[in-house]
Protein backbone atom coordinates (compact mmCIF):
# COMPACT_ATOMS: atom_id res chain seq x y z
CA UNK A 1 90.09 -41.98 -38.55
CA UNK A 2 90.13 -38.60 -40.56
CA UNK A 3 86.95 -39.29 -41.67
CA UNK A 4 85.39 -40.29 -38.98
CA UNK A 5 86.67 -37.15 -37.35
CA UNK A 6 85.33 -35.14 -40.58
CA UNK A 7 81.76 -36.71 -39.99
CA UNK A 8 82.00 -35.51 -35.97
CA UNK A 9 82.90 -31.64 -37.42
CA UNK A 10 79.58 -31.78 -39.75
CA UNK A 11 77.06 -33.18 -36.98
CA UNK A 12 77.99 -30.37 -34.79
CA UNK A 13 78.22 -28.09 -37.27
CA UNK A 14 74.71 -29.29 -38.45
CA UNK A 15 73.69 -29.00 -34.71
CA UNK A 16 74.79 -25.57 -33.92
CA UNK A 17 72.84 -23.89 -36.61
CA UNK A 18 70.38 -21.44 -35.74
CA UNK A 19 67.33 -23.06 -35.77
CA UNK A 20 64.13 -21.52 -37.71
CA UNK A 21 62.18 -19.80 -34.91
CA UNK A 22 58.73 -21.09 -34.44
CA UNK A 23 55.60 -18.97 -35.77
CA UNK A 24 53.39 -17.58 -33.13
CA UNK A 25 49.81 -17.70 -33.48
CA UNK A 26 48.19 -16.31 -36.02
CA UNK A 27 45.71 -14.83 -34.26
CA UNK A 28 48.28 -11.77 -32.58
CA UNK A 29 48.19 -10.33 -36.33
CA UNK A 30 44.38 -8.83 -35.08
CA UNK A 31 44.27 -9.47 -31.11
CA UNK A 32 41.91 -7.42 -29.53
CA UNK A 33 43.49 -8.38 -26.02
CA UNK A 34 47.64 -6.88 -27.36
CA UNK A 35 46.69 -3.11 -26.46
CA UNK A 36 45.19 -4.13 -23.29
CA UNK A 37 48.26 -6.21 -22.33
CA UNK A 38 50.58 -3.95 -23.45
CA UNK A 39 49.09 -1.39 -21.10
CA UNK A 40 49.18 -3.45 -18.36
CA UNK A 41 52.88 -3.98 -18.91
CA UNK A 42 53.34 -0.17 -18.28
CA UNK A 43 51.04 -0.24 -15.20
CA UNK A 44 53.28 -2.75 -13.55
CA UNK A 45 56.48 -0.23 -14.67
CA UNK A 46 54.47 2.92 -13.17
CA UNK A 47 53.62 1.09 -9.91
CA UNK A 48 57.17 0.13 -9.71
CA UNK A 49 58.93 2.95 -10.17
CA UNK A 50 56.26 5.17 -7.77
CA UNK A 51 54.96 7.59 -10.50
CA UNK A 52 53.35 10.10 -8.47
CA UNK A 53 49.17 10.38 -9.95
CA UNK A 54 50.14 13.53 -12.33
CA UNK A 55 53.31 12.35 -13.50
CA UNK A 56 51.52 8.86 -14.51
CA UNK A 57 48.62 10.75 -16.05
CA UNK A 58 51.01 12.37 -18.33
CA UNK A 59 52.90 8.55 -19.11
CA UNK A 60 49.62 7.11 -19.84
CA UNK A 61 48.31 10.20 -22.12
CA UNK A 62 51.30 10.04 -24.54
CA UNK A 63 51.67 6.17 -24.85
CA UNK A 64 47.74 6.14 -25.66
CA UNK A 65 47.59 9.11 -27.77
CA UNK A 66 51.49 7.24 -29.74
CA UNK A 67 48.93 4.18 -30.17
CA UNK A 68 46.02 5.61 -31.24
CA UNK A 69 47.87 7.85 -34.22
CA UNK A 70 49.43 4.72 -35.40
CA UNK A 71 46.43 2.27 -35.60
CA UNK A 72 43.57 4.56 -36.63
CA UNK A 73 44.70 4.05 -40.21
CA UNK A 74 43.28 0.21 -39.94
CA UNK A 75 39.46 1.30 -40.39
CA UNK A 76 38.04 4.57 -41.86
CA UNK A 77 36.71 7.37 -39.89
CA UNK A 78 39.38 7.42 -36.83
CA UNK A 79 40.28 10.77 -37.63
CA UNK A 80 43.68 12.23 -35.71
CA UNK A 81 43.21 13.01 -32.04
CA UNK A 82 46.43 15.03 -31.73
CA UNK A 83 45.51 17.26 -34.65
CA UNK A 84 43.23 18.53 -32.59
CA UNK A 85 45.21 19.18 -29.17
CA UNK A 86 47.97 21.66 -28.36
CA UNK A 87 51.55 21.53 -29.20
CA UNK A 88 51.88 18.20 -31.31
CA UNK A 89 53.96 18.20 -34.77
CA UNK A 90 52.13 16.44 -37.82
CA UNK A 91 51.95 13.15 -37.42
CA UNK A 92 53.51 10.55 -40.14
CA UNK A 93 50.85 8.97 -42.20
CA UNK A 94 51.50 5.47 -43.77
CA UNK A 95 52.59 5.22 -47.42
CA UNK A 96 49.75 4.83 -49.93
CA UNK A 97 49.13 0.57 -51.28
CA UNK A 98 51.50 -0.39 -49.23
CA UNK A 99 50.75 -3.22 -46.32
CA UNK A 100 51.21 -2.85 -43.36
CA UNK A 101 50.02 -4.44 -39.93
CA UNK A 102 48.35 -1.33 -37.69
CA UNK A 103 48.60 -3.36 -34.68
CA UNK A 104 51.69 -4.07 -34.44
CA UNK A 105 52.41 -0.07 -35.68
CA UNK A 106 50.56 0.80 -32.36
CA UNK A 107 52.32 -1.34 -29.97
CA UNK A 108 56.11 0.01 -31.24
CA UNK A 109 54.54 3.29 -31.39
CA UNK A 110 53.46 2.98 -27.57
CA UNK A 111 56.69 1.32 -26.57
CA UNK A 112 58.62 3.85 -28.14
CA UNK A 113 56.92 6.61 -26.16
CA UNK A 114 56.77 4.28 -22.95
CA UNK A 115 60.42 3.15 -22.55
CA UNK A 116 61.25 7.61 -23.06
CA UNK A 117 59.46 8.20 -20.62
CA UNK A 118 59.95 6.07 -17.48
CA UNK A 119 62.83 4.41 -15.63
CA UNK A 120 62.49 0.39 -15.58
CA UNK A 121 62.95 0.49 -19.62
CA UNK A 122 64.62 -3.36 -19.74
CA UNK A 123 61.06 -4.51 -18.12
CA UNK A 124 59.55 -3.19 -21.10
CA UNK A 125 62.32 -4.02 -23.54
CA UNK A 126 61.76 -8.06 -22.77
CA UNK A 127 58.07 -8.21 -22.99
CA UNK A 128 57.99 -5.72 -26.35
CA UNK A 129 60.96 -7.74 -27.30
CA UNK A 130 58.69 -11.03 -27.24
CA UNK A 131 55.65 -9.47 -28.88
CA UNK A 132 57.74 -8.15 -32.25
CA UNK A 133 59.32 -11.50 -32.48
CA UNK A 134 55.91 -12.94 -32.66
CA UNK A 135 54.85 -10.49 -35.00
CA UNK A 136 57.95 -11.28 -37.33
CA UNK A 137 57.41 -14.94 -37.17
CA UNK A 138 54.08 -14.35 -39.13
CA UNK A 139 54.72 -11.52 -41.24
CA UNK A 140 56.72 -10.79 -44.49
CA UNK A 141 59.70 -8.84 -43.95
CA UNK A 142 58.64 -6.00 -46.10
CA UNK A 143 55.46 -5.28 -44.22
CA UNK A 144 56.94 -6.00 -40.58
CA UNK A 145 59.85 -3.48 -40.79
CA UNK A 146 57.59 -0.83 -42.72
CA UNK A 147 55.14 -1.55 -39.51
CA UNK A 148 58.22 -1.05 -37.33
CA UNK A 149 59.37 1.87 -38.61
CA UNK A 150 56.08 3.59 -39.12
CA UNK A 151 55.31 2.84 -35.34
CA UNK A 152 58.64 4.00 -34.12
CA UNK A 153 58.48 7.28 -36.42
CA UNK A 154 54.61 7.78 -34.96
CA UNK A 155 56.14 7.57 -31.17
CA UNK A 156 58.94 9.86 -32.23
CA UNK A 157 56.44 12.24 -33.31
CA UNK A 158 54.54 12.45 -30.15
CA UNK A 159 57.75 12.39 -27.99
CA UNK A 160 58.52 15.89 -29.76
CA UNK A 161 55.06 17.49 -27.68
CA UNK A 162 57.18 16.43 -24.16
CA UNK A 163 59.93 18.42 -24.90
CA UNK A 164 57.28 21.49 -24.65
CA UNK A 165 55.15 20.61 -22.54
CA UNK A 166 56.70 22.49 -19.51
CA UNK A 167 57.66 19.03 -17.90
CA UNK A 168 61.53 19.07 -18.20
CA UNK A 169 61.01 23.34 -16.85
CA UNK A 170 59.20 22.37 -13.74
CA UNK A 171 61.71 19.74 -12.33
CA UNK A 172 63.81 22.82 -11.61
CA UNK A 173 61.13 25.05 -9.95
CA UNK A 174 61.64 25.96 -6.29
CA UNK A 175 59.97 23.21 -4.02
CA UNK A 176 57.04 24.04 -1.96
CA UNK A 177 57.43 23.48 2.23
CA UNK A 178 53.50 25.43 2.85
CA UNK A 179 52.73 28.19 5.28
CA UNK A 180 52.35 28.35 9.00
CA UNK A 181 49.56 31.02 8.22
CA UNK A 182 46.43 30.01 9.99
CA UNK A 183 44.22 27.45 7.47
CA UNK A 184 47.16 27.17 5.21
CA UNK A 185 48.75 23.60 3.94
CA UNK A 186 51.46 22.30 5.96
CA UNK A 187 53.05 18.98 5.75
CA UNK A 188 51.36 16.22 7.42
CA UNK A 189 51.93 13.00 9.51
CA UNK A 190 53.51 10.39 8.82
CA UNK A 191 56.69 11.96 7.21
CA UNK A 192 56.01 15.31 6.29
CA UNK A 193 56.96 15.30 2.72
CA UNK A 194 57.32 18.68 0.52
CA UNK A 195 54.17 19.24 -1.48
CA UNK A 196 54.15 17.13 -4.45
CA UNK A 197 54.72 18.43 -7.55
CA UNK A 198 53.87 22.36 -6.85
CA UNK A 199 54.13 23.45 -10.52
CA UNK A 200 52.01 20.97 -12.40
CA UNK A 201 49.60 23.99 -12.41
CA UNK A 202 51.96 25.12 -15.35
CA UNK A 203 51.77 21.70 -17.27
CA UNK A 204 50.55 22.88 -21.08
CA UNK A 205 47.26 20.76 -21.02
CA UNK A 206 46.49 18.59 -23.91
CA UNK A 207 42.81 19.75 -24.69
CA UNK A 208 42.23 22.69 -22.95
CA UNK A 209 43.40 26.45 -23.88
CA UNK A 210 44.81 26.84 -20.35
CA UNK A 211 44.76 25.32 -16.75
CA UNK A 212 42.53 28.03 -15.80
CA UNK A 213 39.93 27.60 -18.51
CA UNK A 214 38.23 25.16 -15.93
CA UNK A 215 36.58 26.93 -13.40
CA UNK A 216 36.62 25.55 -9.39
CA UNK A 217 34.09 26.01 -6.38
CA UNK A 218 36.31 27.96 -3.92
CA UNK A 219 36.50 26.57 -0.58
CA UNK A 220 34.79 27.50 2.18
CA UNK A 221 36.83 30.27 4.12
CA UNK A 222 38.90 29.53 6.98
CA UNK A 223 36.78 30.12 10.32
CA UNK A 224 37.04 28.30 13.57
CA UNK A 225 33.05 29.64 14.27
CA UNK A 226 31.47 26.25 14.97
CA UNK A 227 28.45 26.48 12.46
CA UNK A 228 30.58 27.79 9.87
CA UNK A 229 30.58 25.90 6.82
CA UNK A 230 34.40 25.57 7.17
CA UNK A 231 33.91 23.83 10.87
CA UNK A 232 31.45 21.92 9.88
CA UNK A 233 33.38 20.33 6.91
CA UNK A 234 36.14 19.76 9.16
CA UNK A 235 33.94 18.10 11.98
CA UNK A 236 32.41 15.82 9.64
CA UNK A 237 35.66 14.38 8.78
CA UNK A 238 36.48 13.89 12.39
CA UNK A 239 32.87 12.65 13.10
CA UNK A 240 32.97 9.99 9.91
CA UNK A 241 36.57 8.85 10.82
CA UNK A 242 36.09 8.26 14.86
CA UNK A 243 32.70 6.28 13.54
CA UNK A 244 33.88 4.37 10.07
CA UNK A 245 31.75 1.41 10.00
CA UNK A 246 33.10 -1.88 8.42
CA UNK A 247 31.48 -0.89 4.50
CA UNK A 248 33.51 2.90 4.85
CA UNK A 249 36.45 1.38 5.53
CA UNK A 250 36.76 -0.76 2.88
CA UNK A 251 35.72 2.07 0.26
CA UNK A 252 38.35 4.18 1.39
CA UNK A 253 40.88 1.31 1.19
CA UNK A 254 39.83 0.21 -1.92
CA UNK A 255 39.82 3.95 -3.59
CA UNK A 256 42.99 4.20 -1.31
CA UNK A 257 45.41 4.10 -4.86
CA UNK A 258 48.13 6.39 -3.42
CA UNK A 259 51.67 5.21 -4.92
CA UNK A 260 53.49 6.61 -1.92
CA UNK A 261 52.40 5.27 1.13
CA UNK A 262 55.57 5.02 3.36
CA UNK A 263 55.12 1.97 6.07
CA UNK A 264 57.69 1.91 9.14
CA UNK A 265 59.23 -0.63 10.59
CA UNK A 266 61.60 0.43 13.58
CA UNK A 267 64.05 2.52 11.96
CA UNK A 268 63.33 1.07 8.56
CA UNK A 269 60.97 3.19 5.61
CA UNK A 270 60.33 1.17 2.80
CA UNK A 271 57.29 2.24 -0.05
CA UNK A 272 54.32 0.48 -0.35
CA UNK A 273 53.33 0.68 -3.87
CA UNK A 274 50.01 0.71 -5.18
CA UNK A 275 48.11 1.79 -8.11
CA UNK A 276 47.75 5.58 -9.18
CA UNK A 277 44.43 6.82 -9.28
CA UNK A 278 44.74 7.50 -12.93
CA UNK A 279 45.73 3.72 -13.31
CA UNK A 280 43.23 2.56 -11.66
CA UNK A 281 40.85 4.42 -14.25
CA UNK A 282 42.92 3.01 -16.96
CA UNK A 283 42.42 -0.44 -15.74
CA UNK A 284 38.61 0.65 -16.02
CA UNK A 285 38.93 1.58 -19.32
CA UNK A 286 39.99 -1.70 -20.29
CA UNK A 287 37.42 -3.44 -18.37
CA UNK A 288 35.15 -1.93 -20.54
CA UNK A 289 36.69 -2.21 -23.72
CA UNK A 290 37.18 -5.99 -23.04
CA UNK A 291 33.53 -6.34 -22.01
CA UNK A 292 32.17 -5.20 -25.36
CA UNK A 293 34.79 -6.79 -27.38
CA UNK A 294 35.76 -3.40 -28.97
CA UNK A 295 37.89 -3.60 -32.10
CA UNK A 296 41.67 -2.64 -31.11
CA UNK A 297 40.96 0.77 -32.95
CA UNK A 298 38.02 1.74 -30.81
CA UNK A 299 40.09 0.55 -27.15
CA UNK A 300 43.00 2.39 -28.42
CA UNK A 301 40.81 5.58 -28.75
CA UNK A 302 39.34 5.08 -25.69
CA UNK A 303 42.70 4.57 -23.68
CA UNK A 304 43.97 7.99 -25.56
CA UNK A 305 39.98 9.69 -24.77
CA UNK A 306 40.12 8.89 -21.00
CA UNK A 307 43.68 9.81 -20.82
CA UNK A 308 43.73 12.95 -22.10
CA UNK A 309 40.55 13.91 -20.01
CA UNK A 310 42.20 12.67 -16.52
CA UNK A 311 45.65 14.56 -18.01
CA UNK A 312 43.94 17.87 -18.17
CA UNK A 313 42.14 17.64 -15.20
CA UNK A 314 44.85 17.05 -13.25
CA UNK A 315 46.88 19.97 -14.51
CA UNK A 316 43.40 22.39 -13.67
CA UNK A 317 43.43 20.51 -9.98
CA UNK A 318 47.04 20.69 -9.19
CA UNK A 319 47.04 24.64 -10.11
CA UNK A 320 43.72 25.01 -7.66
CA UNK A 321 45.92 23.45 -4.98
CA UNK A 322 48.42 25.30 -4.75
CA UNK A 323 46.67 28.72 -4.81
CA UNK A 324 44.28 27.77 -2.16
CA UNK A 325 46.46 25.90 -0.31
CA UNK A 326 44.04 24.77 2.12
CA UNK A 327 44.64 22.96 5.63
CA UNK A 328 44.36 19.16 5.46
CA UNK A 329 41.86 17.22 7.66
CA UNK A 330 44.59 16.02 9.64
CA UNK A 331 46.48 19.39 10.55
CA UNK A 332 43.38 21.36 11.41
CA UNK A 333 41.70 18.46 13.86
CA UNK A 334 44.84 17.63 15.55
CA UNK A 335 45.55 21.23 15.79
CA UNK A 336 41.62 22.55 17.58
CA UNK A 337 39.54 19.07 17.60
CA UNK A 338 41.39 16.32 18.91
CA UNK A 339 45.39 15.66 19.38
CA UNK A 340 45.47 11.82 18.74
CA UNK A 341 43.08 11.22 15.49
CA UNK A 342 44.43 9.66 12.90
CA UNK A 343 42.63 9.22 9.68
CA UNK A 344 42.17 5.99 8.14
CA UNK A 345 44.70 6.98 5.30
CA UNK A 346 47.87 8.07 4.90
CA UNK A 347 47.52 11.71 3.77
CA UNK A 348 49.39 12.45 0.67
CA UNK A 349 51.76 15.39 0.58
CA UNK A 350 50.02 18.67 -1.43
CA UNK A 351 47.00 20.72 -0.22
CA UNK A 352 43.64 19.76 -0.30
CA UNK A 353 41.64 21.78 -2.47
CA UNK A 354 40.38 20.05 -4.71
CA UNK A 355 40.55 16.29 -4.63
CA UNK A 356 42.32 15.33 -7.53
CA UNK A 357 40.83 11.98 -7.19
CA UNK A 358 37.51 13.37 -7.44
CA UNK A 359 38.34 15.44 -10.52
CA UNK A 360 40.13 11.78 -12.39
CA UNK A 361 37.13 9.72 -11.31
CA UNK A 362 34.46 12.00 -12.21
CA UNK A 363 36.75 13.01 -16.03
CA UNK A 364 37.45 9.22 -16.58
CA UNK A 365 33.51 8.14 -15.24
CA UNK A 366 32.02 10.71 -17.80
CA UNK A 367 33.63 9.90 -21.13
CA UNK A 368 33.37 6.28 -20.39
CA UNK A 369 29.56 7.23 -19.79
CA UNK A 370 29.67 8.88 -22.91
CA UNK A 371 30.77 5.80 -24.81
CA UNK A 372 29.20 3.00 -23.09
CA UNK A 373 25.88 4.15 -21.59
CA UNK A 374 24.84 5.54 -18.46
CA UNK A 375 23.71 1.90 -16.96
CA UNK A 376 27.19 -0.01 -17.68
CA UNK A 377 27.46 -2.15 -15.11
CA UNK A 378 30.73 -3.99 -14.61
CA UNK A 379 33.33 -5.68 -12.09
CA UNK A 380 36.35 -3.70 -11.13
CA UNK A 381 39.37 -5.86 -10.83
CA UNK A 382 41.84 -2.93 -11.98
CA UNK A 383 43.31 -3.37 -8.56
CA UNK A 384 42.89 -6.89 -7.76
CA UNK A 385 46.62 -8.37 -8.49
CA UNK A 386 47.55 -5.24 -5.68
CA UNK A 387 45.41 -5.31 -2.67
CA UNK A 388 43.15 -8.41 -3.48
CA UNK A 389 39.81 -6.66 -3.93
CA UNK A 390 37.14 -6.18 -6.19
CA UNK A 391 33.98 -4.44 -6.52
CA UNK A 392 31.24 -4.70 -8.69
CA UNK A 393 29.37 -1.19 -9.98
CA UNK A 394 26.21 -0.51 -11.50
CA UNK A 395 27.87 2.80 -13.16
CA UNK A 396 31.09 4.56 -14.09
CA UNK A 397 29.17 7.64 -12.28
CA UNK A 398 28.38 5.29 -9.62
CA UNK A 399 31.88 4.21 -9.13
CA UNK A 400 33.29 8.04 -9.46
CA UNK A 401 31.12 8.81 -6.78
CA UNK A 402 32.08 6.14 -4.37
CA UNK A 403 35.79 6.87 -5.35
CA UNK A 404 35.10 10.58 -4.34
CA UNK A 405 33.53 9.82 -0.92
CA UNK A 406 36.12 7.53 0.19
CA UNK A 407 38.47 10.45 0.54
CA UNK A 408 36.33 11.65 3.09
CA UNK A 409 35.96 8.23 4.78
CA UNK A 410 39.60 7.96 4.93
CA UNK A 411 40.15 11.55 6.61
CA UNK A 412 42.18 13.21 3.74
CA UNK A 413 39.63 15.41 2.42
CA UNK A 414 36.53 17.37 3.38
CA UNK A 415 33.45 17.03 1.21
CA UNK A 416 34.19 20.40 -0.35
CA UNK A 417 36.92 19.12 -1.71
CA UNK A 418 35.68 16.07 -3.37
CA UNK A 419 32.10 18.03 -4.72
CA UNK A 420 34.75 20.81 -6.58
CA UNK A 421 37.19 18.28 -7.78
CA UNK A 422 34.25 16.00 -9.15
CA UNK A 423 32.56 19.40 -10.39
CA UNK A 424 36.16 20.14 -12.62
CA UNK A 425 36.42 16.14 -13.47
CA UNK A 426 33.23 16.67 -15.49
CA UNK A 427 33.72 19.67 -16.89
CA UNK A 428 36.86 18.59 -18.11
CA UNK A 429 35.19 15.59 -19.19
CA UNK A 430 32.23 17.29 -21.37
CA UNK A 431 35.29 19.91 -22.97
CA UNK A 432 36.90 16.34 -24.15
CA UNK A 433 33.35 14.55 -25.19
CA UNK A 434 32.26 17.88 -27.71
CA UNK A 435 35.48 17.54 -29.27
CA UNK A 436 35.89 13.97 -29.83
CA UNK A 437 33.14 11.58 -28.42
CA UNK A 438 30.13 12.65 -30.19
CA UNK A 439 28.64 9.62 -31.63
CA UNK A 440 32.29 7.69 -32.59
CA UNK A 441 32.24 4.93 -36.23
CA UNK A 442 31.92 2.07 -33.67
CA UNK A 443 28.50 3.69 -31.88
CA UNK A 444 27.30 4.34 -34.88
CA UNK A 445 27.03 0.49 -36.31
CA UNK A 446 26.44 -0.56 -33.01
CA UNK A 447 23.03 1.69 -32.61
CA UNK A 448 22.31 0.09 -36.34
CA UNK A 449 22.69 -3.34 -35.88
CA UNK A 450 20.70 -2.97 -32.27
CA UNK A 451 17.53 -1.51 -34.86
């Protein structure tokens, strides 16, 4: 009897041990496809926790830029990118013959930034949880945990530039309720929200020396003369939006990407979230990238390029705002036009001058231009998993522009607006290309092997 009992105590003994976990495949050691996933896994966290469009550009610059630094040592010639922007600390470098796996560097680097810097940090703990256990099924201990722990010091590194970056300064700033002064911003229909975010204007930009560096078209002066160019830029709103035909409508709601649309039902408000604009250039980005079957070196420099170009612009468009603050579309036609328009959009809560939109689009649409070609045509699903639609573009420019007009179609912006916002977007955009983008390792081989 003992014995038999002895042999139960072994079996389940035997039985509990840990089992050896299973190798992943081999292939995640050089996926192209991980930095594209792992970005996605933040869009879903920025989308659900309602980053507002300048908040997520700066979320998406650092994680790129954190990804970038640590896998740019995996091919020659991907010099720093930080090194050359404002207010970073040196970044680690690996040590010298010793192995180490830069992809999996990149995506603790990025996580290690990401889960700082937003709220739903368990979402991103299970899937980066997932992805290192892969990576440790296939890799010697010795070169996963010095991948680990030259990621995490990389992500370290760039979380010291958010502690200066004005950020943490400007959550206590006074709020900003606008002006009852004749063509001044006031809040709009349906809630009438405080402006957003009324200091980004003092944001430290990545690239640029200073917000103001990046000069903006003033808007036209405030005149209720029918044939002055204020009027008419107000009329044409109302004109477009009483008139949308079927192909306007769905431009505007397909540019719509405003994470802070509040829907009402009775007495109930409840968000319905969407993609930023910023996002929905990221999801661009990756399009691309996936389209030419870019080496993870080259995406991740293009994630951290595009980002830091929509970053700065939105710091240079944010600051215009606010010192201009100009009427919206909404305010001045219900006001002098007509009492019961509505525009096709929900008008978001800052001034209007200059789209900010505008300015991402056109930034993002130029250094993708840059890197790609001016005739790169491509299908945009970046926002199909949200509102179910697609579209299919001949250009990034042609897609910026199309982005920018929508705002009109939807009755949130006048066309000044959009033509100075797209104006700083590029100029933004050629500031980033002369420091970075001209003629990048991966361009170069490309234009050889196409001889």
């Amino acid at each position: 009897m003992k014995t038999k009992f002895l042999w139960l105590i072994i079996i389940a003994s035997l039985g509990c041990r840990q089992q050896p976990q299973q190798k992943a495949n081999p292939a995640l050691l050089t996926d192209r496809n991980l930095l594209h996933n792992n970005m996605h896994q933040l869009t879903e966290v920025i989308i659900h926790d309602m980053f507002s469009p300048p908040v997520s550009s700066r979320i998406y610059s650092y994680t790129s830029l954190a990804a970038y630094e640590a896998i740019r040592f995996e091919k020659e010639n991907y010099p720093s990118i930080v090194k050359e922007l404002h207010g970073f600390p040196q970044m680690p470098v690996p040590e010298k013959n010793k192995k180490y796996n830069y992809l999996l560097a990149a995506t603790k680097a990025f996580f290690t930034v990401a889960e700082k810097i937003t709220f739903s940090a368990d979402t991103l703990d299970n899937y980066q949880n997932k992805v290192l256990g892969d990576f440790k099924s296939l890799l010697d201990e010795e070169t996963y945990d010095r991948s680990i722990a030259f990621g995490s010091s990389v992500g370290k590194s760039i979380l010291e530039r958010t502690k200066v970056d004005n950020y943490k300064e400007t959550r206590g700033m006074p709020k900003f309720l606008g002006s009852d002064e004749e063509g001044k911003w006031r809040p709009t229909p349906s809630d009438y929200l405080d402006g957003l975010e009324p200091n980004w204007g003092k944001i430290l930009p990545l690239a640029l020396d200073s917000a103001a560096e990046i000069k903006c078209p003033a808007p036209p002066a405030y005149t209720l003369e029918k044939k002055s160019p204020f009027y008419t830029a107000v009329n044409e709103v109302y004109q477009i939006g009483t008139h949308l035909t079927d192909e306007q409508r769905e431009i505007a709601k397909y540019w719509d990407d405003n994470p802070f649309v509040l829907e009402h039902s009775g007495h109930l408000m409840f968000g319905n979230k969407k993609i930023t604009p910023v996002g929905h250039w990221i999801g661009i980005t990756g399009i691309a990238c996936k389209m030419k079957n870019l080496e993870p070196v080259e995406s991740a420099k293009m994630y951290a390029l595009t980002s830091v170009g929509m970053f700065d612009v939105v710091i240079t468009c944010w600051r215009e705002k606010f010192i201009r603050n100009v009427i919206r579309p909404v305010t001045i036609i219900n006001d002098v036009i007509d009492n019961n328009w509505v525009p096709l959009l929900q008008t978001p809560p800052f001034p209007e001058h200059s789209s900010g939109h505008s300015g991402i689009s056109a930034s993002a649409a130029t250094i993708l231009t840059k890197r790609f070609g001016d005739n790169f045509a491509f299908e945009d699903t970046s926002d199909l998993a949200y509102i179910g639609m697609r579209r299919h573009f001949s250009s990034f420019v042609s897609a910026a522009q199309e982005a920018s007009l929508s705002r009109v179609y939807g009755g949130i912006h006048y066309r000044t607006g959009v033509d100075a916002g797209a104006e700083q977007g590029r100029d933004v955009a050629k500031y980033v290309i002369k420091k970075f983008l001209e003629k990048s390792p991966q361009q170069k081989s490309e234009a050889v092997a196409a001889k």
